[in-house]
Protein backbone atom coordinates (compact mmCIF):
# COMPACT_ATOMS: atom_id res chain seq x y z
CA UNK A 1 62.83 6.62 28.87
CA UNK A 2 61.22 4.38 26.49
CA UNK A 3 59.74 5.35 23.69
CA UNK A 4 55.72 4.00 23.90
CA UNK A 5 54.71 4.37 20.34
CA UNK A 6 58.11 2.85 18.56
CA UNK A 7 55.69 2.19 14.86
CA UNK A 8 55.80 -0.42 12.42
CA UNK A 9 57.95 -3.49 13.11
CA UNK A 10 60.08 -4.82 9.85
CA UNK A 11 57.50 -7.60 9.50
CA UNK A 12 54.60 -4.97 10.29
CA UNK A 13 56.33 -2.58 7.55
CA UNK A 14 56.63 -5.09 4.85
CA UNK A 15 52.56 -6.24 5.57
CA UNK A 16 51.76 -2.42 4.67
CA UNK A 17 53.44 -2.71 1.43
CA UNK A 18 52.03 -5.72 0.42
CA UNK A 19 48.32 -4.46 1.22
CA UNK A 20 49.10 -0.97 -1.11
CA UNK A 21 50.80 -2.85 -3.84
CA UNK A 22 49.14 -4.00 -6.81
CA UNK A 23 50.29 -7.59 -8.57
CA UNK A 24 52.16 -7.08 -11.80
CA UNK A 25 48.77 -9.31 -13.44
CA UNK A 26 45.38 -8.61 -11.95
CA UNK A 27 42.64 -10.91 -13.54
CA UNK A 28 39.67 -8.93 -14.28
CA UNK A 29 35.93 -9.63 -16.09
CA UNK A 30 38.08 -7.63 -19.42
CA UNK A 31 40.74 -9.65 -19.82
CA UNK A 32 44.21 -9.69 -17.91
CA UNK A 33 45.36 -6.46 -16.58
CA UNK A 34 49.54 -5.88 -16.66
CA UNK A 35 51.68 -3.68 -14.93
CA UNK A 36 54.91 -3.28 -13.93
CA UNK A 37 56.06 -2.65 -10.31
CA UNK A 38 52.42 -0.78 -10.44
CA UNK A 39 51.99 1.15 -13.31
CA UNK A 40 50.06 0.01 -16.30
CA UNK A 41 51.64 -1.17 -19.88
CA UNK A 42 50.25 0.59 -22.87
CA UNK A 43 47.57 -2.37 -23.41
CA UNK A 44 46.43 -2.22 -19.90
CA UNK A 45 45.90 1.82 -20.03
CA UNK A 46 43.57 0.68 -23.09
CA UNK A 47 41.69 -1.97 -21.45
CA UNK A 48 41.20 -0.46 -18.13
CA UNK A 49 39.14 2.97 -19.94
CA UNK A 50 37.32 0.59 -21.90
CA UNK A 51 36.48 -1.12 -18.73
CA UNK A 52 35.56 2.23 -16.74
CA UNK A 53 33.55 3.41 -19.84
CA UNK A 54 31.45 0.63 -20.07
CA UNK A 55 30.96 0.74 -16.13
CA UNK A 56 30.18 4.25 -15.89
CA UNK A 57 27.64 3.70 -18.92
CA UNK A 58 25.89 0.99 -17.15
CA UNK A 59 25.43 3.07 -13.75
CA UNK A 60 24.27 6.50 -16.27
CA UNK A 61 21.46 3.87 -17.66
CA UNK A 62 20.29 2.71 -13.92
CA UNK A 63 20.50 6.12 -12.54
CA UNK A 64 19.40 8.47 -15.37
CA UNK A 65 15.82 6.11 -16.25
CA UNK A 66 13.78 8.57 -14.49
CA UNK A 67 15.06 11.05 -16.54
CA UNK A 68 15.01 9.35 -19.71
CA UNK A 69 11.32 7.87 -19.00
CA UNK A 70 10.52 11.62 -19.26
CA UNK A 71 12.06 12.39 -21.98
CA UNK A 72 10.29 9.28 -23.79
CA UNK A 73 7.43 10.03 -22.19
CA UNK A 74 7.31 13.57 -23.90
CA UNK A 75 8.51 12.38 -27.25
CA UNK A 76 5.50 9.72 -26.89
CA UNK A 77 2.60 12.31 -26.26
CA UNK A 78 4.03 14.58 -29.10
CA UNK A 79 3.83 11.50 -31.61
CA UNK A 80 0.28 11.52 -30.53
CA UNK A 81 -0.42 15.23 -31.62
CA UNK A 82 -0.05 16.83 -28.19
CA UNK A 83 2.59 19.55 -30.02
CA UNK A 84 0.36 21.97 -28.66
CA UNK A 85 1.25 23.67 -25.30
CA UNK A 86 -2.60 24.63 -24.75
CA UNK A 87 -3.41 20.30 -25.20
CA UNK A 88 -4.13 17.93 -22.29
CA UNK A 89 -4.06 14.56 -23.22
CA UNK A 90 -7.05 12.51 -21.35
CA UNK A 91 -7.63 8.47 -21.46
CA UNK A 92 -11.37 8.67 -22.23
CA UNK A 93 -13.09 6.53 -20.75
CA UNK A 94 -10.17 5.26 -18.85
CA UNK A 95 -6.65 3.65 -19.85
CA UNK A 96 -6.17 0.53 -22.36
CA UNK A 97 -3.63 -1.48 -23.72
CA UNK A 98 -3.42 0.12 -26.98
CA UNK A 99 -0.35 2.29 -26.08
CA UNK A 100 2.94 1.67 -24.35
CA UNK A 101 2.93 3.26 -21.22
CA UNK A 102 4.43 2.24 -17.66
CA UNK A 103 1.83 0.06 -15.46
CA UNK A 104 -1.00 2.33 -16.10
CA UNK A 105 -4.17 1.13 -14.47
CA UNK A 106 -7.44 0.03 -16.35
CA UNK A 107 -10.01 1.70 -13.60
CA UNK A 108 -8.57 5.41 -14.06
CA UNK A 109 -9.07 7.74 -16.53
CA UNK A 110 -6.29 9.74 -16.88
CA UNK A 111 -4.89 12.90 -17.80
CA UNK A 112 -1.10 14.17 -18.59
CA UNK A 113 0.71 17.43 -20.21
CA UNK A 114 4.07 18.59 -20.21
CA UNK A 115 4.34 21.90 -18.76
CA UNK A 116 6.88 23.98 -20.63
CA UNK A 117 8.07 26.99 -18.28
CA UNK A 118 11.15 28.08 -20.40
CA UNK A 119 8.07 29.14 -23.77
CA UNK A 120 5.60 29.99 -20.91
CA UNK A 121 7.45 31.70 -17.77
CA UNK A 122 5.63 31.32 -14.69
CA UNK A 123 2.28 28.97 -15.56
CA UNK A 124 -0.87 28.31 -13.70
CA UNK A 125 -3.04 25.07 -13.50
CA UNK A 126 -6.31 25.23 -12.20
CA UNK A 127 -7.10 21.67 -10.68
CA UNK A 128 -10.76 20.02 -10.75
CA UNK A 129 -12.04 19.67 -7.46
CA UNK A 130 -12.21 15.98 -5.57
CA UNK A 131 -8.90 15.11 -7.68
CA UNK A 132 -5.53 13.36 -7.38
CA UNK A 133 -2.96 15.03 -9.52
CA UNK A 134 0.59 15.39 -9.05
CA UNK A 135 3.23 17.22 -10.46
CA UNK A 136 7.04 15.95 -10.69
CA UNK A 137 9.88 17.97 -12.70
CA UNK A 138 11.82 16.55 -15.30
CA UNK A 139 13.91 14.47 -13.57
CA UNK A 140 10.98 12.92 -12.28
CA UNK A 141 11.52 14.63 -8.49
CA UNK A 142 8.04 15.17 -7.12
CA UNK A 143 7.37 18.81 -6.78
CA UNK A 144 3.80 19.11 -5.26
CA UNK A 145 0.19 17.16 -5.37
CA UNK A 146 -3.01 18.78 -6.01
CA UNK A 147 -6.41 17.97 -5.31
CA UNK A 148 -7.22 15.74 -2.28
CA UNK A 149 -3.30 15.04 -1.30
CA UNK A 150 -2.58 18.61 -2.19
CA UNK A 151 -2.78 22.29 -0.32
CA UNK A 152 -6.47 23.02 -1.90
CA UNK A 153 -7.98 19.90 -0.42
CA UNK A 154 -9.70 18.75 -3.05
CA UNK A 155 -11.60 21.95 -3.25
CA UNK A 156 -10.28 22.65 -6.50
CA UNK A 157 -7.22 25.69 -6.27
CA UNK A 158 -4.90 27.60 -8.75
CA UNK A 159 -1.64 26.73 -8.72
CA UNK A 160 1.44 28.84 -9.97
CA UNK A 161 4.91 27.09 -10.89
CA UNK A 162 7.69 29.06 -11.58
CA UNK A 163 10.44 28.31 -13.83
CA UNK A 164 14.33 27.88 -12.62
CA UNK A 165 15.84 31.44 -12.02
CA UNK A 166 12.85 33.84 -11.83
CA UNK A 167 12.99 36.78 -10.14
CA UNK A 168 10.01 38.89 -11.32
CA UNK A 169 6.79 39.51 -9.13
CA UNK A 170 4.17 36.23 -7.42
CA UNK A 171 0.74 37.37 -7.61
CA UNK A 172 -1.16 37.05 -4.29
CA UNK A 173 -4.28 34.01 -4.67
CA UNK A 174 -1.87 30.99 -5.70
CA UNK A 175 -0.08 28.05 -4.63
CA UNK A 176 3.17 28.71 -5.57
CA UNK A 177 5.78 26.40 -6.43
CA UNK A 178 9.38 27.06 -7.88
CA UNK A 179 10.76 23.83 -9.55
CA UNK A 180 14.46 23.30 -10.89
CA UNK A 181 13.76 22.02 -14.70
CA UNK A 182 11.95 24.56 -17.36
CA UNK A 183 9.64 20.76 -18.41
CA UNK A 184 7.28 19.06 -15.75
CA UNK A 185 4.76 16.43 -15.83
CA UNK A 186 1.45 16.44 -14.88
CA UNK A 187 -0.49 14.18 -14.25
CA UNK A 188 -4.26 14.57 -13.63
CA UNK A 189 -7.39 12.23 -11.89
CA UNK A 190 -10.72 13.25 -10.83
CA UNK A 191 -13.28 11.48 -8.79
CA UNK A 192 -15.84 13.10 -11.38
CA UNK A 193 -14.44 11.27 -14.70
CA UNK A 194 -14.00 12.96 -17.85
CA UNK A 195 -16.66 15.69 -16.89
CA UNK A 196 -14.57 16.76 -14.02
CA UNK A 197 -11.27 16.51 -15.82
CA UNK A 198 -12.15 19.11 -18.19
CA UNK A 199 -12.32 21.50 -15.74
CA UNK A 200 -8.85 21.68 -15.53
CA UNK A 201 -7.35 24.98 -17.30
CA UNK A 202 -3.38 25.15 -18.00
CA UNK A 203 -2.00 28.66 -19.31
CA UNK A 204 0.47 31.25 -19.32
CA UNK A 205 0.14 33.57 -15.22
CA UNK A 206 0.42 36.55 -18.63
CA UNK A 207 -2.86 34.87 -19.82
CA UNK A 208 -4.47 35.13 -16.30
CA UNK A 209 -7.26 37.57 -17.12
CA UNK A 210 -8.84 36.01 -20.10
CA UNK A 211 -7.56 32.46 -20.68
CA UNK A 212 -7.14 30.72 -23.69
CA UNK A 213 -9.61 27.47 -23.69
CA UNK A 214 -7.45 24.18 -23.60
CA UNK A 215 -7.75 21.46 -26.14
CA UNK A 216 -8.65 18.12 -24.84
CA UNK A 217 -7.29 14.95 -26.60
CA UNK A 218 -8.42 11.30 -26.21
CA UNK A 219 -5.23 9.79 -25.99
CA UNK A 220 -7.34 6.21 -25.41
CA UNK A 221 -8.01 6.31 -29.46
CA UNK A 222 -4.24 6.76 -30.51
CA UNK A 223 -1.52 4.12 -30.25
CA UNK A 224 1.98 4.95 -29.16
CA UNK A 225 5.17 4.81 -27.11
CA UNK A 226 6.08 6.69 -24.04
CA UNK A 227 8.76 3.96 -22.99
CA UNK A 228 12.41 5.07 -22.60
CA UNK A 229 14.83 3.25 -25.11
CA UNK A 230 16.67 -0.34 -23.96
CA UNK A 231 19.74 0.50 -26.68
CA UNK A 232 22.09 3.07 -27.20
CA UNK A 233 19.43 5.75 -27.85
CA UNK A 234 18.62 5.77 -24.14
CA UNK A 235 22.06 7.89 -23.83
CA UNK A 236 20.61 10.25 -26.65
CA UNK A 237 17.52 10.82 -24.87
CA UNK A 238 19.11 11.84 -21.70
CA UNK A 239 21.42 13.83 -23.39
CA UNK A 240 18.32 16.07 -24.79
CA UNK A 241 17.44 16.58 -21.08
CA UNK A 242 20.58 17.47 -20.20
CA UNK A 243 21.13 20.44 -23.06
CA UNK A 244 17.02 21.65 -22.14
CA UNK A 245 17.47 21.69 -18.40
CA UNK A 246 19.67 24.32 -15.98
CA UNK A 247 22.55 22.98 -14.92
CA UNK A 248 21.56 22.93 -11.52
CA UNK A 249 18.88 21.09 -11.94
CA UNK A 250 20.50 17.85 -11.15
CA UNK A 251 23.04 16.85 -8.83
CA UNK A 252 26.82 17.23 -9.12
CA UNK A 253 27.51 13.04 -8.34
CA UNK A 254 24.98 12.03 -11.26
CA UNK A 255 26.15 15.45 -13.56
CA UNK A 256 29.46 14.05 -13.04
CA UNK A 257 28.45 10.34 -14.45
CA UNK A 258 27.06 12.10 -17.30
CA UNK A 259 29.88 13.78 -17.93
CA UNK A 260 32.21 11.24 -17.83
CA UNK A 261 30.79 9.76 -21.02
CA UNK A 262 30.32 12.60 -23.11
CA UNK A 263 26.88 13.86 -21.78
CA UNK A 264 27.56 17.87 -20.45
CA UNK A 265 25.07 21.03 -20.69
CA UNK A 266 26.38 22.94 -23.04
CA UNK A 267 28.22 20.46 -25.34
CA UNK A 268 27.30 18.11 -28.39
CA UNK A 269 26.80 14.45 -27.35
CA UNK A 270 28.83 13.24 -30.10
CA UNK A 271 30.56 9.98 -28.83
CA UNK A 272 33.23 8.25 -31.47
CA UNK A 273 33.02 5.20 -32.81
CA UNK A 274 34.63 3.50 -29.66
CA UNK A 275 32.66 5.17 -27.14
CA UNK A 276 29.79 4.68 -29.52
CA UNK A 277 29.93 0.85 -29.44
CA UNK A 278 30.56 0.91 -25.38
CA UNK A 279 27.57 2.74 -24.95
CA UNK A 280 25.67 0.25 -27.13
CA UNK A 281 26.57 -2.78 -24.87
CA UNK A 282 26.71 -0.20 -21.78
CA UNK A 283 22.77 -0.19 -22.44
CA UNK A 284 21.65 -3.72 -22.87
CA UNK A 285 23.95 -4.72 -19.99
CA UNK A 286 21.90 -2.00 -17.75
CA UNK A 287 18.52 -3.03 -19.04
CA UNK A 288 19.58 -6.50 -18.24
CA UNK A 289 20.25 -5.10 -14.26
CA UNK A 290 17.18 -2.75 -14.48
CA UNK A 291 15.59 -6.07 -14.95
CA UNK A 292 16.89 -7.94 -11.98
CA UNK A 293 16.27 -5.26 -9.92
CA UNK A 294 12.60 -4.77 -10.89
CA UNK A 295 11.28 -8.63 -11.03
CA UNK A 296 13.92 -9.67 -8.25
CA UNK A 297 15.13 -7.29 -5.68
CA UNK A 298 17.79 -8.25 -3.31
CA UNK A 299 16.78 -5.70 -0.50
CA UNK A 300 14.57 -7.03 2.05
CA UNK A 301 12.28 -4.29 2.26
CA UNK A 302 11.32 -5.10 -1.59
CA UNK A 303 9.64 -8.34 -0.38
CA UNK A 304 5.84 -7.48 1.44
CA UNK A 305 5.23 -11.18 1.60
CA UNK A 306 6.28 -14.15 -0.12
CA UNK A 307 6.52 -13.71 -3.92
CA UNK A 308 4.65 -10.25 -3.67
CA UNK A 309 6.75 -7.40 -3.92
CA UNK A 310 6.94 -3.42 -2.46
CA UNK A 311 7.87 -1.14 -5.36
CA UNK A 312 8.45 1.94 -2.77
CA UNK A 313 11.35 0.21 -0.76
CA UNK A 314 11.45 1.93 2.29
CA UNK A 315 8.25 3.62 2.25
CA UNK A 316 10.40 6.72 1.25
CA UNK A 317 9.51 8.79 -2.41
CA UNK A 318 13.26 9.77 -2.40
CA UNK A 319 13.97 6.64 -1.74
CA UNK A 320 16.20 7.63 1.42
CA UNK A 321 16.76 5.00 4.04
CA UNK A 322 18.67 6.37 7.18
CA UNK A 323 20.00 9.59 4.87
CA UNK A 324 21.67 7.07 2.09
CA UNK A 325 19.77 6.97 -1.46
CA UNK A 326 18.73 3.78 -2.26
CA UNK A 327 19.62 3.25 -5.83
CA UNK A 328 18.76 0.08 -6.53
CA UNK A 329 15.32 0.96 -5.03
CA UNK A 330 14.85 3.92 -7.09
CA UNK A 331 16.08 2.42 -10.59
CA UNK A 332 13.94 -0.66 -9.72
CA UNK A 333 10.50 1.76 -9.10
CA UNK A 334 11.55 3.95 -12.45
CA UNK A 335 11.53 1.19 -14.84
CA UNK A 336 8.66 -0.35 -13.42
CA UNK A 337 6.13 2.85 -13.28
CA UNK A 338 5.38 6.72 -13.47
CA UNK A 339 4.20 9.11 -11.06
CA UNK A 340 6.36 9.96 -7.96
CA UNK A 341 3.76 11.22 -5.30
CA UNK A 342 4.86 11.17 -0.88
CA UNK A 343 1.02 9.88 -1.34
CA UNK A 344 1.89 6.29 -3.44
CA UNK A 345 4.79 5.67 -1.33
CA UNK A 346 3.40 5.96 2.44
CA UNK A 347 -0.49 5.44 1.96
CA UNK A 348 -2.22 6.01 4.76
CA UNK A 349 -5.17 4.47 6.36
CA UNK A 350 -8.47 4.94 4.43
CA UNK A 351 -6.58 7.03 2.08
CA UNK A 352 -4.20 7.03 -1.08
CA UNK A 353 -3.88 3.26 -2.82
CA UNK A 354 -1.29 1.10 -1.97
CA UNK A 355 0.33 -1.67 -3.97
CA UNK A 356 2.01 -5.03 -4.29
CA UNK A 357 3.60 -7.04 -7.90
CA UNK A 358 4.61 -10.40 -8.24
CA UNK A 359 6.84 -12.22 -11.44
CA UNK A 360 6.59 -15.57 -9.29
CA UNK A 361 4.39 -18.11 -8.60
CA UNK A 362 3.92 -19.66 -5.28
CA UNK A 363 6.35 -22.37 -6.22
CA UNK A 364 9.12 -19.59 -6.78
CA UNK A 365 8.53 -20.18 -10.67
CA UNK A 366 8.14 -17.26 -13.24
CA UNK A 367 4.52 -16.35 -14.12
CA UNK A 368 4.15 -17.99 -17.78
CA UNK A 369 1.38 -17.21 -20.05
CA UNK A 370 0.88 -20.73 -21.23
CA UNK A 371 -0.05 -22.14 -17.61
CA UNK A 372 -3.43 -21.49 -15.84
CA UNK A 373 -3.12 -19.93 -12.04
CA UNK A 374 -5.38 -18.74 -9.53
CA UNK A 375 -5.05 -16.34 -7.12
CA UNK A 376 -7.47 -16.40 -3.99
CA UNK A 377 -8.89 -13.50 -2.88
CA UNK A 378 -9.42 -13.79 1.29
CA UNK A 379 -12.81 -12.42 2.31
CA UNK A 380 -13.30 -8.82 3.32
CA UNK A 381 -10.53 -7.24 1.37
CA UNK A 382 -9.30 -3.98 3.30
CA UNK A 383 -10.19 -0.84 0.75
CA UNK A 384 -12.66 1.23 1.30
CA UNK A 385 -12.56 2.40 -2.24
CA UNK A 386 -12.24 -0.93 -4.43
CA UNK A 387 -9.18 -3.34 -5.23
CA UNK A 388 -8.04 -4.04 -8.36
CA UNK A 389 -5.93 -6.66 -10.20
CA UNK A 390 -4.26 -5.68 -13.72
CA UNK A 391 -2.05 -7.50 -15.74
CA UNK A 392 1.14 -6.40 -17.75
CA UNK A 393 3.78 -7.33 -20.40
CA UNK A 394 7.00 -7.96 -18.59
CA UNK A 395 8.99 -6.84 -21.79
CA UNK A 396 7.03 -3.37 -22.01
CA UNK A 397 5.95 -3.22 -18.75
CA UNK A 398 2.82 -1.64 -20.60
CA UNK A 399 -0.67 -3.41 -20.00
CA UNK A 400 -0.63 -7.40 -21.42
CA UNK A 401 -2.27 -7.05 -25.37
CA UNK A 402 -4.46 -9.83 -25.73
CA UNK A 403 -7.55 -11.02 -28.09
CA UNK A 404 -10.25 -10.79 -25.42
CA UNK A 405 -10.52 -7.40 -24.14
CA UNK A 406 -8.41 -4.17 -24.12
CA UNK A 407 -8.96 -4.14 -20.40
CA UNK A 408 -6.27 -6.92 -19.05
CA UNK A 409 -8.07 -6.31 -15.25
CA UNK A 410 -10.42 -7.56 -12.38
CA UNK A 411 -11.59 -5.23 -10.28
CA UNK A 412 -14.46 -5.15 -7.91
CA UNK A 413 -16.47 -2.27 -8.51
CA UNK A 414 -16.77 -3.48 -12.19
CA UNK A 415 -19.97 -5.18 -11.23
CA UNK A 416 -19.09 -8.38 -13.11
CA UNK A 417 -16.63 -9.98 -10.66
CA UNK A 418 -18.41 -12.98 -8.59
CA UNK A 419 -17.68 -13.36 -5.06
CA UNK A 420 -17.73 -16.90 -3.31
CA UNK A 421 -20.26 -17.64 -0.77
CA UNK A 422 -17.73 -16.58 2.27
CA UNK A 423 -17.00 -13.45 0.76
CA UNK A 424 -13.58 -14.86 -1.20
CA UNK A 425 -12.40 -14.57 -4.87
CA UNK A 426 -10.92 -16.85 -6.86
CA UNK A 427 -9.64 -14.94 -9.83
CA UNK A 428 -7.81 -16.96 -12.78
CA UNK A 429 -5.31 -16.33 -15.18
CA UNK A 430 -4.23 -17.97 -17.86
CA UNK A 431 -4.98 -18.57 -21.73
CA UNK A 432 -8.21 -19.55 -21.86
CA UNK A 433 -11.19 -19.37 -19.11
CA UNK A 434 -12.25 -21.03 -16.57
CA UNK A 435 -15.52 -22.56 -17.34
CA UNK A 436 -18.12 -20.53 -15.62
CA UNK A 437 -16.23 -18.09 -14.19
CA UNK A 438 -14.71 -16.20 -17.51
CA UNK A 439 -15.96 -12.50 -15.47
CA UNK A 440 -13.25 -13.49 -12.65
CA UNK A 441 -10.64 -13.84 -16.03
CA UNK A 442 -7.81 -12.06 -17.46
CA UNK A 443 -6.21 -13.82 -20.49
CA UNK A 444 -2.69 -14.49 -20.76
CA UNK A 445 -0.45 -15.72 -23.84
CA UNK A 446 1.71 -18.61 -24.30
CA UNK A 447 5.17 -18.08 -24.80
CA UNK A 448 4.67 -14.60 -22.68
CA UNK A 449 5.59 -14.21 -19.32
CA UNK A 450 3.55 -11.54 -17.43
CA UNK A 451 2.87 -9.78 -13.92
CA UNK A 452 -0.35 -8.53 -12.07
CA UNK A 453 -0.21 -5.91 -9.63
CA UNK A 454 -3.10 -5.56 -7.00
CA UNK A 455 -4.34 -2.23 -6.14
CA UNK A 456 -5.40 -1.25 -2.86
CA UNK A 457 -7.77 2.33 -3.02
CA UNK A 458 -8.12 3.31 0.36
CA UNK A 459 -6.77 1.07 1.99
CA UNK A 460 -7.61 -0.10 5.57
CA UNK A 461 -5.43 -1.39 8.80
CA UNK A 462 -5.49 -4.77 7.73
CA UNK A 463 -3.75 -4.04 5.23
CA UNK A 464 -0.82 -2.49 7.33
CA UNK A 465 -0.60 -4.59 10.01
CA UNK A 466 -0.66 -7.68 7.65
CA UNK A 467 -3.53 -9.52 9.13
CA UNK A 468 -5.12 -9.63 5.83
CA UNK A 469 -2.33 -11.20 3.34
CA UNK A 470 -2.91 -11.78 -0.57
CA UNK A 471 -2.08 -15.58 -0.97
CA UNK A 472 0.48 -16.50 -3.58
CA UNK A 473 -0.65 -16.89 -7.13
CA UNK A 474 -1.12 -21.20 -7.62
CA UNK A 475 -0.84 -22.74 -11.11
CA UNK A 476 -3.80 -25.13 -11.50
CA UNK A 477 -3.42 -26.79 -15.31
């Protein structure tokens, strides 16, 4: 009897060999890497960590900015004078380009705190009714909305949050929500302005009887950063997250990237001088990416329509597409913006805001500050709130600081912009104004490059089905 499965033939064997075997020199990006018959000379061993150092520093910095953006975001707010855990920091009347803050909008006044669990324990918020406020934890993971997206229904509720690891008793009356990091951020709109914001009461579940009043801060009269680090401090700011937080808090795959260069719960971040100097190209080099990724994704679903792009990829707020996470997706949202809410990344019709960014011009050419464009509005824009256009620093990614207003925005229910006979808008851009239509403006500066995004509130079906399209943004000096 023959045998029917006789295995490798000589030339079949010595094929298998050559596909496991690795050359004595492999040419890498680092420099030549030697071996011999396989294993690595003493030179090699040396390149080769310096090598998987640098490359595991470069995916902690694309990975970890949500966390860091936190952290930065925190540090900003407390260099403001919100040190207090009773303060709520409000943008009164609404957000400006004095401060450094991710792609805030113009039309929106704001409010933010930092809910500390670990010096409160369990912590209620009472939200304003007819508001939009969401709450993510400290890796920037969305934990719950309240207000018109949330369980009250824009009726106003209390809402209890519970730190990691609590066992004691839940009151009856609350929304309750347990989230996995002690530090949360809140973020807070209402319909009714500043008069409606102030509703809002933060404080201890112990305090629930008789409240202590919260302090309200105008964070629209102070200037300062909440923008996560570019350099080799980015690593130290996600290392303070990492001692704060529970282990558990984050997942064992990015925990383990972490880990691998020097960042671990529980142990100093104190890198030597080679690791040290890694880190500090590790950071640039992933800035660089973060970069790419934000102003020119590679992932179809980034692109809405010609040079406008989709900062949700996948409609998805864990940025999940058929179970994988998209990480490209989610790096190129986190250094881009703030706020992770299932109600920004699948609007719905009539409801929520959806949104679109360009860094090109119709030609395929960058957006520079020393040209004149104009961007044509179609008739009948599809919100049935109001649209908006605002303009931002591509550096900062913070709203564009120029001479003429604080404001960098058109918007149409600010009852200057003008409307062509038809019903269309030609808004302009550029460094100096159009004559005679300076309320359809926003400057820009030479030698700055810059991006708008447009702002959908409410937005209607012709928006989703794409039979109302913004045009592409047309240089006309």
């Amino acid at each position: 009897m023959s045998d029917a499965h006789p295995g490798l033939t000589p030339e079949e064997f010595d094929e298998a060999n050559a596909t496991l075997s690795t050359p004595d020199t492999v040419a890498s990006p680092f420099g030549d890497l030697t071996f011999f018959d396989g294993v690595p000379v003493a030179e090699t061993v040396e390149t080769a960590y310096d090598a998987l150092d640098l490359m595991r520093g470069i995916e902690v910095f694309l990975n970890a900015v949500p966390g860091a953006s936190l952290v930065a975001f925190r540090n900003g707010l407390r260099s403001a004078g919100m040190t207090s855990l009773r303060a709520i920091g409000i943008t009164e009347p609404r957000a400006n380009s004095g401060s450094l803050f991710l792609t805030p909008n113009t039309e929106t006044t704001y409010g933010t705190v930092m809910l500390d669990l670990k010096a409160w324990g369990p912590t209620v918020i009472e939200s304003p009714p007819q508001s939009l406020c969401v709450v993510d934890d400290f890796w920037f993971r969305y934990v719950t909305d309240m207000g018109i997206a949330g369980p009250d229904r824009g009726e106003g509720g209390k809402y209890l949050f519970l730190p990691p690891g609590y066992d004691g008793d839940v009151p009856d009356g609350y929304f309750v929500f347990r989230t996995p990091t002690f530090t949360n951020f809140v973020v807070l709109r209402a319909l009714g302005g500043v008069p409606a914001m102030k509703q809002t009461r933060i404080y201890p579940l112990s305090e629930a009887d008789d409240p202590t009043p919260n302090e309200f801060i105008n964070l629209a009269e102070r200037r300062f950063n909440t923008i996560h680090s570019n350099d080799y401090s980015f690593f130290e700011e996600v290392a303070a997250l990492v001692q704060e937080e529970p282990v558990e808090a984050l997942d064992a795959e990015r925990a383990g990237q972490l880990a691998s260069i020097g960042i671990e719960h529980g142990k100093p971040f104190a890198p030597d001088a080679r690791m040290r100097a890694i880190l500090g190209k590790a950071a640039p080099l992933g800035a660089a990416i973060a970069r790419v990724l934000a102003y020119a994704p590679r992932d179809p679903d980034a692109t809405l329509y010609g040079s406008w792009k989709n900062a949700f990829v996948g409609g998805s707020y864990e940025f999940l597409r058929n179970g994988a996470r998209l990480l490209d997706a989610r790096t190129q949202f986190h250094y881009l913006a703030t706020v992770i809410t299932p109600a920004m990344a699948h609007a719905q019709v009539g409801a929520g805001s959806a949104y679109a960014y360009a860094a090109h011009d119709a030609g395929g050419d960058l957006l520079d500050g020393a040209r004149t464009y104009r961007l044509h509005v179609e008739p009948n824009p599809p919100a049935k709130n109001f649209w908006s256009v605002d303009v931002y620093d591509t550096q900062t990614r913070s709203l564009l600081i120029v001479p003429s207003t604080p404001y960098p925005a058109v918007a149409s229910n600010d009852g200057k912009i003008q409307a062509n006979d038809d019903g269309s808008y030609d808004l302009y851009f550029g460094p100096d104004a159009p004559e005679g239509s300076e309320s359809n403006w926003v400057e820009t500066l030479p030698g700055k490059s810059w991006f708008p995004i447009v702002r959908i509130y409410g937005p209607l079906e012709p928006w989703f089905d794409q039979t109302w399209r913004l045009n592409d943004l047309e240089p006309i000096d």
